[in-house]
Protein backbone atom coordinates (compact mmCIF):
# COMPACT_ATOMS: atom_id res chain seq x y z
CA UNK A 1 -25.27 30.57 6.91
CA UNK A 2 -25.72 27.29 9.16
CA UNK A 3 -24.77 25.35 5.77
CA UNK A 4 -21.44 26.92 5.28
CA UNK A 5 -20.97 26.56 8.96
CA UNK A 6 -21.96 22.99 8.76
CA UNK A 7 -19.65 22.17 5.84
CA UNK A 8 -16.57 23.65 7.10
CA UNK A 9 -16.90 21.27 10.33
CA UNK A 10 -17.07 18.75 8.02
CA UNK A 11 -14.16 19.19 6.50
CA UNK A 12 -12.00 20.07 9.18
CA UNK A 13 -9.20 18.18 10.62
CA UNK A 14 -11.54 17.57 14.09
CA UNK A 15 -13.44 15.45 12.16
CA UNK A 16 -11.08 13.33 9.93
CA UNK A 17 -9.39 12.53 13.48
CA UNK A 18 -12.52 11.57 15.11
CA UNK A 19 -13.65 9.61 11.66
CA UNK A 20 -10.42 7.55 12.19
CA UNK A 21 -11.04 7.01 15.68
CA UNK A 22 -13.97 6.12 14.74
CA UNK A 23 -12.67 3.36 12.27
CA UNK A 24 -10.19 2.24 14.43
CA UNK A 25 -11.98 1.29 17.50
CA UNK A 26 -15.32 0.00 15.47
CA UNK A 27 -17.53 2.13 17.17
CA UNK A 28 -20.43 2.03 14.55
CA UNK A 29 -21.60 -1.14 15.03
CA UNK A 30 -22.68 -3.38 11.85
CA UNK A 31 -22.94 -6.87 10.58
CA UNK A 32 -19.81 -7.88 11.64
CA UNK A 33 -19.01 -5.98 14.34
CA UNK A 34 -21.89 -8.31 16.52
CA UNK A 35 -19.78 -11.54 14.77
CA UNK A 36 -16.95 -13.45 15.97
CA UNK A 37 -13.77 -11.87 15.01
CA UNK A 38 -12.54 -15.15 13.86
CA UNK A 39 -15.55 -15.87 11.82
CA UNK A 40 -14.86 -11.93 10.45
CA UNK A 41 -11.12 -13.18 9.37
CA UNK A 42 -12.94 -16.14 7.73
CA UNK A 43 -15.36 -14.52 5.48
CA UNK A 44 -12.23 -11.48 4.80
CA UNK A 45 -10.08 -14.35 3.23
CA UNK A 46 -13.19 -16.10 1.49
CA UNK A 47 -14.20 -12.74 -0.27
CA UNK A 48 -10.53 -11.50 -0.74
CA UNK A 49 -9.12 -14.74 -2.44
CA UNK A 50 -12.22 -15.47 -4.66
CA UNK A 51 -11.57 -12.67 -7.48
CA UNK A 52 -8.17 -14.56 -7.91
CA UNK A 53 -9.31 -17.72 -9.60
CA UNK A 54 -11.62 -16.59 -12.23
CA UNK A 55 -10.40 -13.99 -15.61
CA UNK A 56 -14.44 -13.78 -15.92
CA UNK A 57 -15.44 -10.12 -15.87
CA UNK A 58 -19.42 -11.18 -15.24
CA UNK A 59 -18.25 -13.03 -11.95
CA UNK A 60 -15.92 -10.41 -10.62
CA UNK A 61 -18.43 -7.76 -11.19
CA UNK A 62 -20.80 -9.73 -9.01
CA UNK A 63 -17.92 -10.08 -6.55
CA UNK A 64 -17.74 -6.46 -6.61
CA UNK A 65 -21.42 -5.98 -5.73
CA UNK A 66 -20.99 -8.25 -2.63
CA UNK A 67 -18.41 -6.15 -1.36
CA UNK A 68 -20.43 -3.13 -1.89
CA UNK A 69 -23.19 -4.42 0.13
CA UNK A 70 -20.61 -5.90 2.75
CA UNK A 71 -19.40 -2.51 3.12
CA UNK A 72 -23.06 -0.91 3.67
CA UNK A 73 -23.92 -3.79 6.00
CA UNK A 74 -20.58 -2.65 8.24
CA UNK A 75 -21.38 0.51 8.06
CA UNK A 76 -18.37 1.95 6.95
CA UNK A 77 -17.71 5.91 7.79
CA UNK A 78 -17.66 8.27 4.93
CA UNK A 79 -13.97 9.26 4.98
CA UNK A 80 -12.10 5.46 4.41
CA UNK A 81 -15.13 5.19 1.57
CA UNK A 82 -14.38 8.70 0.02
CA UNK A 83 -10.72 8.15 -0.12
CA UNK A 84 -11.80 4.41 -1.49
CA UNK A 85 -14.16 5.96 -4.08
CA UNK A 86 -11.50 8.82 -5.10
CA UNK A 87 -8.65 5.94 -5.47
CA UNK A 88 -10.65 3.91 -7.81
CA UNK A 89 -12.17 7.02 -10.11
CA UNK A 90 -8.48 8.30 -10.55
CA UNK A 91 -7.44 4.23 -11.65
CA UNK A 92 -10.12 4.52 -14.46
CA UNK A 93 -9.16 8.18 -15.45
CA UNK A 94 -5.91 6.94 -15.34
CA UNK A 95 -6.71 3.30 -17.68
CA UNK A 96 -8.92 5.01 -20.14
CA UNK A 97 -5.83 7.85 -20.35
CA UNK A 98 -3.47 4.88 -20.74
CA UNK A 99 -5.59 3.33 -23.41
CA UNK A 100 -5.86 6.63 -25.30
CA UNK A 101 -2.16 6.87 -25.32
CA UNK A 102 -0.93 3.87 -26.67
CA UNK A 103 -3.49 2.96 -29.55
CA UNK A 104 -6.09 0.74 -27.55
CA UNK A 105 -9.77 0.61 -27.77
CA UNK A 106 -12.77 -0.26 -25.56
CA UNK A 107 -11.84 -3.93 -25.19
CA UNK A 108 -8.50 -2.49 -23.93
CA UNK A 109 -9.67 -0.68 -21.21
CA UNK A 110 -12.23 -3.37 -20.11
CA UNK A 111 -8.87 -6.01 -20.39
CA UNK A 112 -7.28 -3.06 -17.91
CA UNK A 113 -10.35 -2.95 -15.85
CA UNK A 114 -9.74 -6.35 -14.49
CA UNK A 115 -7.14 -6.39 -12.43
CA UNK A 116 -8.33 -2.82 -10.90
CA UNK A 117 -11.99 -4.53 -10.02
CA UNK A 118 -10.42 -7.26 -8.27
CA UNK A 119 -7.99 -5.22 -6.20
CA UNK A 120 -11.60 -2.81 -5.50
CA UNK A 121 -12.99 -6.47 -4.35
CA UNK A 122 -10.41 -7.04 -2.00
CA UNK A 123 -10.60 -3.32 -0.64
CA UNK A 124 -14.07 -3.21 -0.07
CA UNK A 125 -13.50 -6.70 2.00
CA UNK A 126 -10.82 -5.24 3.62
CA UNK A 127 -12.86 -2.05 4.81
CA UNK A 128 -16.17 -3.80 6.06
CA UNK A 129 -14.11 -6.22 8.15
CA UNK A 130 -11.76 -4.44 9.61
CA UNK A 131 -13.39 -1.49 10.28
CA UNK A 132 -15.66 -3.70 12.51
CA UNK A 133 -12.86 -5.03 14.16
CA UNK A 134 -11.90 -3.33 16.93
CA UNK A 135 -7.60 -3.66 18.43
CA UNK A 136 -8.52 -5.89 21.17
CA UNK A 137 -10.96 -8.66 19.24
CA UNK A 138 -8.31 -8.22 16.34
CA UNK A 139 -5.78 -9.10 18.58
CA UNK A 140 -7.90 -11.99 20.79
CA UNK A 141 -8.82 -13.43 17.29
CA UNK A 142 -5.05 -13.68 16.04
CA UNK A 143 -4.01 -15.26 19.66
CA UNK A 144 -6.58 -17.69 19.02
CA UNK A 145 -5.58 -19.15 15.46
CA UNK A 146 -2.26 -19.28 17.19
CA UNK A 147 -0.67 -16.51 15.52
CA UNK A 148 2.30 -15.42 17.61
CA UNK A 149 1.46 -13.15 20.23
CA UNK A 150 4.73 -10.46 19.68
CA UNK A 151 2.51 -10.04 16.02
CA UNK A 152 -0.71 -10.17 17.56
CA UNK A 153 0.40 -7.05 19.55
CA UNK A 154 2.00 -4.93 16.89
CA UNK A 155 -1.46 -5.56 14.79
CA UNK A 156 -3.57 -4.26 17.92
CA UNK A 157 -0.72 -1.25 19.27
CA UNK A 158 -0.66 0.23 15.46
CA UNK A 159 -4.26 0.27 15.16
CA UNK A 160 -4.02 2.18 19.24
CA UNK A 161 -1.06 4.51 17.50
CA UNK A 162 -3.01 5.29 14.85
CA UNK A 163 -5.30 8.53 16.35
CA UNK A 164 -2.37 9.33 18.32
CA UNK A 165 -0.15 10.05 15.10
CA UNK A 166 -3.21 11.69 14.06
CA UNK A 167 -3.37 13.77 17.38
CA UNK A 168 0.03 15.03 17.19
CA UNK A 169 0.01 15.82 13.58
CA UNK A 170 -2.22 17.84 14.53
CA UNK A 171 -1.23 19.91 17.49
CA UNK A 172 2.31 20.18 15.26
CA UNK A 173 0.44 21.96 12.72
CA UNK A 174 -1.49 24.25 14.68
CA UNK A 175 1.70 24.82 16.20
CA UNK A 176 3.51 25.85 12.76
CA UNK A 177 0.44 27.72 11.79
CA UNK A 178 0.31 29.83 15.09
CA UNK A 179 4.46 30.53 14.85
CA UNK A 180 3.96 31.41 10.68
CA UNK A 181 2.37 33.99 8.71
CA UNK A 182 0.78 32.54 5.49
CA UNK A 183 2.02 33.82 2.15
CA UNK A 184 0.71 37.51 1.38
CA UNK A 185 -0.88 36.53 -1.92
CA UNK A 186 -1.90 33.81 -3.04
CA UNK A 187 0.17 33.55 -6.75
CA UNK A 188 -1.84 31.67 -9.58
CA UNK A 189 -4.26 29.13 -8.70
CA UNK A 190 -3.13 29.31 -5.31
CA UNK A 191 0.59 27.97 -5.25
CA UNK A 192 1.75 29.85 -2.77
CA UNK A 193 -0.94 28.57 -0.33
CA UNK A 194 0.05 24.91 -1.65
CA UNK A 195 3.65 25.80 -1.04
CA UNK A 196 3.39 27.17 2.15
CA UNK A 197 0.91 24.00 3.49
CA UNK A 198 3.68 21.56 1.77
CA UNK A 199 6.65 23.01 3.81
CA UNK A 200 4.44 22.90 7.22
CA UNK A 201 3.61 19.08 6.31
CA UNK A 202 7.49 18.56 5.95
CA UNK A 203 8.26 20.17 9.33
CA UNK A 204 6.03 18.93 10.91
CA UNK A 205 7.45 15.05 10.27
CA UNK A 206 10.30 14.80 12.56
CA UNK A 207 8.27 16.32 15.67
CA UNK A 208 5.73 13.62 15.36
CA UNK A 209 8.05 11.27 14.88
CA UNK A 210 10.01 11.97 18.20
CA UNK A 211 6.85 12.60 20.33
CA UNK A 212 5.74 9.19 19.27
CA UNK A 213 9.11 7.53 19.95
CA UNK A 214 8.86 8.85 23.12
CA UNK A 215 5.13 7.73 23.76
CA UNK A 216 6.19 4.03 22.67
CA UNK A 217 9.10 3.94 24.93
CA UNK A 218 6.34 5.01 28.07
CA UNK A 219 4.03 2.49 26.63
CA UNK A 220 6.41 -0.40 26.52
CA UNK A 221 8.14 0.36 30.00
CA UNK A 222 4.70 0.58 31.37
CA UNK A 223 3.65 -2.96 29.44
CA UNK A 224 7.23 -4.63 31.21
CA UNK A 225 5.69 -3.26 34.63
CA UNK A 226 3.00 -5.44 34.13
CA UNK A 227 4.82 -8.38 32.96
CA UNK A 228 3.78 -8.27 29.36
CA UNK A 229 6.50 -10.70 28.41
CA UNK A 230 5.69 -13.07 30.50
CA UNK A 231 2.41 -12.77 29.81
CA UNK A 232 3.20 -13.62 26.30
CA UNK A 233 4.89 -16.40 27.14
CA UNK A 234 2.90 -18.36 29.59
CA UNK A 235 -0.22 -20.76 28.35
CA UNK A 236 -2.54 -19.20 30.73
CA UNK A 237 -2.31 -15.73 29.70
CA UNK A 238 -3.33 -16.68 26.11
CA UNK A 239 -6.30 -18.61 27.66
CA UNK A 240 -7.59 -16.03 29.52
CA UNK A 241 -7.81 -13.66 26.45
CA UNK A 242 -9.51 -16.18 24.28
CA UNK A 243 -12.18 -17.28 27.00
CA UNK A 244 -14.43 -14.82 25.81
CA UNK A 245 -14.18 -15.84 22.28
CA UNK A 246 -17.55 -17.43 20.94
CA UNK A 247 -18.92 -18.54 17.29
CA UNK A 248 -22.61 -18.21 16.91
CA UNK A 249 -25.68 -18.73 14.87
CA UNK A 250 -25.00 -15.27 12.79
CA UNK A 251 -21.55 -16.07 12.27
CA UNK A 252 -22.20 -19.55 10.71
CA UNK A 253 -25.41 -17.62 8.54
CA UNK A 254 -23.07 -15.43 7.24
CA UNK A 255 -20.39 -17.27 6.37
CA UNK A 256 -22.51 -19.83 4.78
CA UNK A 257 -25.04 -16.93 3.04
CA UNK A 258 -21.40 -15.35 1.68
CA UNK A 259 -20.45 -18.67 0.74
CA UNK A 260 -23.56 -18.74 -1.39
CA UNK A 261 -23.52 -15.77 -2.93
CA UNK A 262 -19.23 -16.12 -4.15
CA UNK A 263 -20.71 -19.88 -5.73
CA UNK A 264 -23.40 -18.26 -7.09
CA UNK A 265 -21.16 -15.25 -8.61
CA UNK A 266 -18.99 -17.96 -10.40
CA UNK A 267 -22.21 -20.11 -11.77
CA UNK A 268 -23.65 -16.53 -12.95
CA UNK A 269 -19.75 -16.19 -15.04
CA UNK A 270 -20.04 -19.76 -16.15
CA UNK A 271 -23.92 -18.85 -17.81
CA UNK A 272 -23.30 -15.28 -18.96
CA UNK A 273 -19.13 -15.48 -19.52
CA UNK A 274 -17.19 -12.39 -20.31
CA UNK A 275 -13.63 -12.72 -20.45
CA UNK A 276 -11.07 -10.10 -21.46
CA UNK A 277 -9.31 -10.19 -24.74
């Protein structure tokens, strides 16, 4: 009885919201989380370009297994790597489907595969480093490699609007639920249920969307208060958020130790090669 219980919390909308909280805000430590979040950028754009210069299959499958033990090194919450894992079994349903249909064989699905394994390179680099990056060091890292501060802000307020979109969608639902009687039977394999969620999910829209209107317009009257723009545009300001900013024996290890690993990925291709045809 406790297992049912247990697996119901699990899969309840509490917990996706406090899973993307979770992911938002970096609270589960890792790796990179203890790094410098320019050092974090760094190693992103090192591991994200690197499966674009090579057609060999034997170095982007290594590339791939550095991701996956970035990602278990960030520690990486199970519902961005479930939705990861789902997205990339449906792409090689949907290849080896595609490959069925018009004529191909094995070598046509592994020429398919390539392009799909080094978009899942650059995902599982995008989810261990920016799940350890939390708004404000996301934001301090793009002030200091001078990226303008009006983007710096929209990078760290979307990742702060994030589990409040999540929040309202939410309380709008429970809402609709509370005001609506689900259908009285459930038709075959459930479509009525599916219908009846579908048209909640649709209603739902433009009350979120005017709730969070009205929760940026607060925000950014409150911001002016303070003197955000002139905040943005004096010297000092951007000094002050950067002070804290510091590269460290553990960021240079793993840059260089990632660095390593990419050359010895390619020199791995170059002895065992296998292209596509």
């Amino acid at each position: 009885m406790s297992v049912a219980r247990k697996q119901r919390d699990v899969l309840s909308v509490e917990w996706i919201k406090l899973e993307l909280i979770r992911t938002a805000y970096s609270t589960r430590g890792g790796l990179f989380a203890a790094m410098d979040p320019r050092a974090v950028l760094g190693w992103y754009l090192m591991l994200a370009l690197a499966p674009w210069f090579t057609h060999n299959l034997t170095t982007i499958g290594s590339l791939f297994f550095i991701g996956v033990l970035s990602v278990a090194f960030a520690r990486v919450g199970p519902l961005v790597l479930g939705l990861f894992v789902i997205g990339l079994g449906f792409e090689l349903i949907y290849l080896v489907l595609a490959a069925t249909v018009f004529g191909g064989d094995f070598m046509t699905f592994v020429a398919l595969t390539e392009v799909t394994a080094k978009i899942g390179v650059v995902s599982l680099a995008s989810l261990a480093a920016f799940v350890s990056l939390d708004p404000e060091k996301l934001s301090d890292a793009l002030l200091a490699l001078r990226c303008p501060p009006t983007i710096a802000f929209a990078v760290s307020y979307g990742y702060r609007m994030m589990p409040i979109l999540v929040e309202e969608f939410s309380t709008v639902m429970e809402g609709y639920r509370l005001r609506q009687l689900p259908p009285a039977k459930a038709g075959l394999l459930g479509w009525r249920h599916l219908a009846h969620w579908a048209t909640l999910v649709v209603k739902a829209f433009y009350p979120i969307f005017l709730n969070t209107a009205k929760s940026v317009r607060t925000t950014v009257e409150a911001l002016e208060a303070r003197g955000f723009t002139f905040a943005t545009i004096d010297k000092r300001g951007r000094r002050i958020r950067i002070a804290g900013l510091r590269y460290g024996w553990l960021d240079l290890a793993v840059v260089l130790a990632t660095a390593g690993l990419i050359s010895a990925s390619f020199a791995a291709g170059a002895q065992w090669p296998i292209h596509r045809v």
